[in-house]
C-alpha atoms as a PDB file:
ATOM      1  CA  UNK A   1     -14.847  -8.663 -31.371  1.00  0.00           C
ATOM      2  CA  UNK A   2     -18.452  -9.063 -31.047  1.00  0.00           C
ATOM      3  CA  UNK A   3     -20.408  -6.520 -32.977  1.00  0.00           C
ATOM      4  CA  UNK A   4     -23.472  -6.659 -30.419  1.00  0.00           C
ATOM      5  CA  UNK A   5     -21.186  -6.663 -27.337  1.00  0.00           C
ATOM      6  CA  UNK A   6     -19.616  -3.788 -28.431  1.00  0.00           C
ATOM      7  CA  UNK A   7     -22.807  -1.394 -29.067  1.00  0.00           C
ATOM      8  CA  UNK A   8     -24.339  -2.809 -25.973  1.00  0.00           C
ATOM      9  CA  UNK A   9     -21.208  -1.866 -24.450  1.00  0.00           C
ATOM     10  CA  UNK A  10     -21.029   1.544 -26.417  1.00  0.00           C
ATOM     11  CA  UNK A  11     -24.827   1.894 -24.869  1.00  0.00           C
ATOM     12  CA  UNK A  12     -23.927   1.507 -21.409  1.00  0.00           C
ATOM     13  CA  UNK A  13     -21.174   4.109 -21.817  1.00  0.00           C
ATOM     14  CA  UNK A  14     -24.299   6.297 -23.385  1.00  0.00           C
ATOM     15  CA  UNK A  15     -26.156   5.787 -19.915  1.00  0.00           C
ATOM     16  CA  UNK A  16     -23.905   6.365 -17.815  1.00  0.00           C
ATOM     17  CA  UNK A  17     -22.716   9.604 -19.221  1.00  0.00           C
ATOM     18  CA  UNK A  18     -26.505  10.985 -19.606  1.00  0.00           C
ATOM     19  CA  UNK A  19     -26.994   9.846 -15.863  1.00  0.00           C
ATOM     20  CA  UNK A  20     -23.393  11.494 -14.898  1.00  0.00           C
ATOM     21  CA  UNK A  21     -24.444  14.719 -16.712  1.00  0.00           C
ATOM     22  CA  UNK A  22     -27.679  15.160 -15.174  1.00  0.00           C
ATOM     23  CA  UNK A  23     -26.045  14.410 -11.777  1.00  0.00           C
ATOM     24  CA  UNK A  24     -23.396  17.294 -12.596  1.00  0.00           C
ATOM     25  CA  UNK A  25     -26.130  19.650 -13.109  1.00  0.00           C
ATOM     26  CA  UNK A  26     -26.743  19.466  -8.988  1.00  0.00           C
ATOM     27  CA  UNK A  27     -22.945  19.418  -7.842  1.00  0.00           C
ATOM     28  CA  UNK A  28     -22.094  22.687  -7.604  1.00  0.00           C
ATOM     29  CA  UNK A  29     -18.869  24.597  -7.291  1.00  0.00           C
ATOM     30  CA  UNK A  30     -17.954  28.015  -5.275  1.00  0.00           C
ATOM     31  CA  UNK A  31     -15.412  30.743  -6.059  1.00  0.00           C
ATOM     32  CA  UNK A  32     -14.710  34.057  -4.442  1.00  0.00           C
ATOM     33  CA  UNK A  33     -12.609  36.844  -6.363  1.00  0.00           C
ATOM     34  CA  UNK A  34     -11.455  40.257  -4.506  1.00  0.00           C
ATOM     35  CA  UNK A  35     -10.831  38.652  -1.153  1.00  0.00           C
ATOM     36  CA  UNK A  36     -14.494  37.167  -0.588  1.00  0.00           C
ATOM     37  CA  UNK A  37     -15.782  40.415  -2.073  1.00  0.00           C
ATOM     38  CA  UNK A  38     -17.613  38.189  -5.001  1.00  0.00           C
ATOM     39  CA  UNK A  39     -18.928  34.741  -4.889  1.00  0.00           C
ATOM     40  CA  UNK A  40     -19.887  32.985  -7.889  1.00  0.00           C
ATOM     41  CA  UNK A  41     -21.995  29.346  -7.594  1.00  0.00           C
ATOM     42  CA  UNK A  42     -21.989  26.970 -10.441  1.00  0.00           C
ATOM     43  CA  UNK A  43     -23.195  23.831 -11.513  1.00  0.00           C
ATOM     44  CA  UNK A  44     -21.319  20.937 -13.313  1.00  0.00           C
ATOM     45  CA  UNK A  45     -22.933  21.496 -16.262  1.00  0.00           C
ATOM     46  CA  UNK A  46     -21.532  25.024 -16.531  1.00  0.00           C
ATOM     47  CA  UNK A  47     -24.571  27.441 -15.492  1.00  0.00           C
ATOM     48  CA  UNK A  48     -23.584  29.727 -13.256  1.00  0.00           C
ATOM     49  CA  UNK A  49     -26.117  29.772 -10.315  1.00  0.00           C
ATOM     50  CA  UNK A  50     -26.138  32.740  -8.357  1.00  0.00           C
ATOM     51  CA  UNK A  51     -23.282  35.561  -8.006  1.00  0.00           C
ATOM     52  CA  UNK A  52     -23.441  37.618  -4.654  1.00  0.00           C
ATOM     53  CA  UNK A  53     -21.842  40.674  -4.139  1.00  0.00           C
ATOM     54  CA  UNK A  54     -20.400  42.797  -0.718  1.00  0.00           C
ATOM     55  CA  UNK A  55     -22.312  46.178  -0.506  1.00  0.00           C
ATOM     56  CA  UNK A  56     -18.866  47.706   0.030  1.00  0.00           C
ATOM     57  CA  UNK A  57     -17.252  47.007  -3.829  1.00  0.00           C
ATOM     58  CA  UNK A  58     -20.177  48.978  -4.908  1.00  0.00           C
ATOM     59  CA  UNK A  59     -18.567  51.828  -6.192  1.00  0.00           C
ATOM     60  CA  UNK A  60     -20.517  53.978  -8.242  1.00  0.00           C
ATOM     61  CA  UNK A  61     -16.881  55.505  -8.914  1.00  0.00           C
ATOM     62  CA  UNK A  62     -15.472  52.460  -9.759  1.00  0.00           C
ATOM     63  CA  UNK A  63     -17.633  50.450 -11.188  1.00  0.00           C
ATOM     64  CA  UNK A  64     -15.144  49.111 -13.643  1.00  0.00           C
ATOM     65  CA  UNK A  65     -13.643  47.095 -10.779  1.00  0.00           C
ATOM     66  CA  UNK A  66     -16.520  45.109  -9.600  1.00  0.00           C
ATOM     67  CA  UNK A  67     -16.981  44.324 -13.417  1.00  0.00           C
ATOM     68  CA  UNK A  68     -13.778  42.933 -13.106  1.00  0.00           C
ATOM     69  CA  UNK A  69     -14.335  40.914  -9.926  1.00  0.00           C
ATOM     70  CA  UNK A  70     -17.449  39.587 -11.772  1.00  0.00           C
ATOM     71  CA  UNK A  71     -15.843  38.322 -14.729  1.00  0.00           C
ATOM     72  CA  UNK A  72     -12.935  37.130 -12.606  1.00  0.00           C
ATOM     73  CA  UNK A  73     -15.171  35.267 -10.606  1.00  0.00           C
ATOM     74  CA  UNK A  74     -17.370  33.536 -13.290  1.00  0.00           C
ATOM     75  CA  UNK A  75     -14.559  32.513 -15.249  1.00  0.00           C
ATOM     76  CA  UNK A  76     -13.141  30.790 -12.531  1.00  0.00           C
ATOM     77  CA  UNK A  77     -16.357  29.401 -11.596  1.00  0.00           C
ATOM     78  CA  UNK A  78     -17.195  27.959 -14.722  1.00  0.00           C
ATOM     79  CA  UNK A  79     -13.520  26.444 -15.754  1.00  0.00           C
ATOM     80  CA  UNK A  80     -13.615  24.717 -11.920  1.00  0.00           C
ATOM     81  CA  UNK A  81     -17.530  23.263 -13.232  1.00  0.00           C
ATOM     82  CA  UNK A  82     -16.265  22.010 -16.373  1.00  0.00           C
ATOM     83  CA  UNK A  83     -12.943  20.921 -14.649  1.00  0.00           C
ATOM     84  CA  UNK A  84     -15.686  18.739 -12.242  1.00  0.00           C
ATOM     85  CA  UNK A  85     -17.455  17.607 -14.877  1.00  0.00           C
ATOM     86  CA  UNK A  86     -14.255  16.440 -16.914  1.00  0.00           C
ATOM     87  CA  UNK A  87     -12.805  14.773 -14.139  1.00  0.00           C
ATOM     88  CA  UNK A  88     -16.527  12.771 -13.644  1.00  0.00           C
ATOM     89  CA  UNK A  89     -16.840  12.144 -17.187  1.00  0.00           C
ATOM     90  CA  UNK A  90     -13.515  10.436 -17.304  1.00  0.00           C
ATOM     91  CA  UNK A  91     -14.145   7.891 -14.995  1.00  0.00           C
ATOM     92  CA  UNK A  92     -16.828   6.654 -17.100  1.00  0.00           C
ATOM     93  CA  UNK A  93     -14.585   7.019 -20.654  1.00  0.00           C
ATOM     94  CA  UNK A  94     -11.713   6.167 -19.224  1.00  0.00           C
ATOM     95  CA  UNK A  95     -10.079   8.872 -20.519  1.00  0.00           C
ATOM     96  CA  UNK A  96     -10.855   8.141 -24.115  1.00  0.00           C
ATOM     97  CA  UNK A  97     -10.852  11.345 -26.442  1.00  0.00           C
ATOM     98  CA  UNK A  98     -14.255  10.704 -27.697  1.00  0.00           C
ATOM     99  CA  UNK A  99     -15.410  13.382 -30.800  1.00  0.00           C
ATOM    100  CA  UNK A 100     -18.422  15.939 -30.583  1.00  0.00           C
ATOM    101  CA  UNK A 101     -17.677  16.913 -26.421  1.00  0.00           C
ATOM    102  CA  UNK A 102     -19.202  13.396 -25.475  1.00  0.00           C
ATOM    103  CA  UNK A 103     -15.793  13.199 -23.764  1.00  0.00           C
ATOM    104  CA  UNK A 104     -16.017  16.481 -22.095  1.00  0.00           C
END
């Protein structure tokens, strides 16, 4: 094979991933947790946006469920971004395994 096809090729793949990540970083995902009680935004390059709460699970009693709900709903937020931004990055890879997260 062509040592100059194959880094222009290898470049390409470069582009296209730097474009694809930048574009991840304005899709955004939504969870709830508790029933709707939490909502948790993300972005596809796994910042987590804004989290709203319902007055009512504020509990100065119970605070260690909302904490909960909280977690709960940033974990799922951010495994569903980086579940986005796998599924995106793949189509460019091809599902190659590539080393250091340029996979993702």
């Amino acid at each position: 094979m062509n040592l100059n096809k194959l880094m222009k090729q290898a470049q390409k793949m470069q582009e296209q991933m730097a474009r694809t990540q930048a574009e991840l970083e304005e899709k955004t995902v939504e969870i709830t947790a508790g029933g709707g009680k939490v909502t948790v935004v993300a972005n596809g390059a796994g910042d987590v946006l804004s989290i709203k709460i319902a007055p009512e699970v504020v509990d100065p009693e119970d605070v260690e469920m909302l904490e909960d709900l909280v977690l709960s709903g940033v974990q799922q937020a951010i495994a569903k971004g980086k579940e986005m931004a796998g599924s995106e990055m793949s189509k460019i890879t091809g599902g190659l395994n590539l080393p250091g997260g340029l996979g993702i």
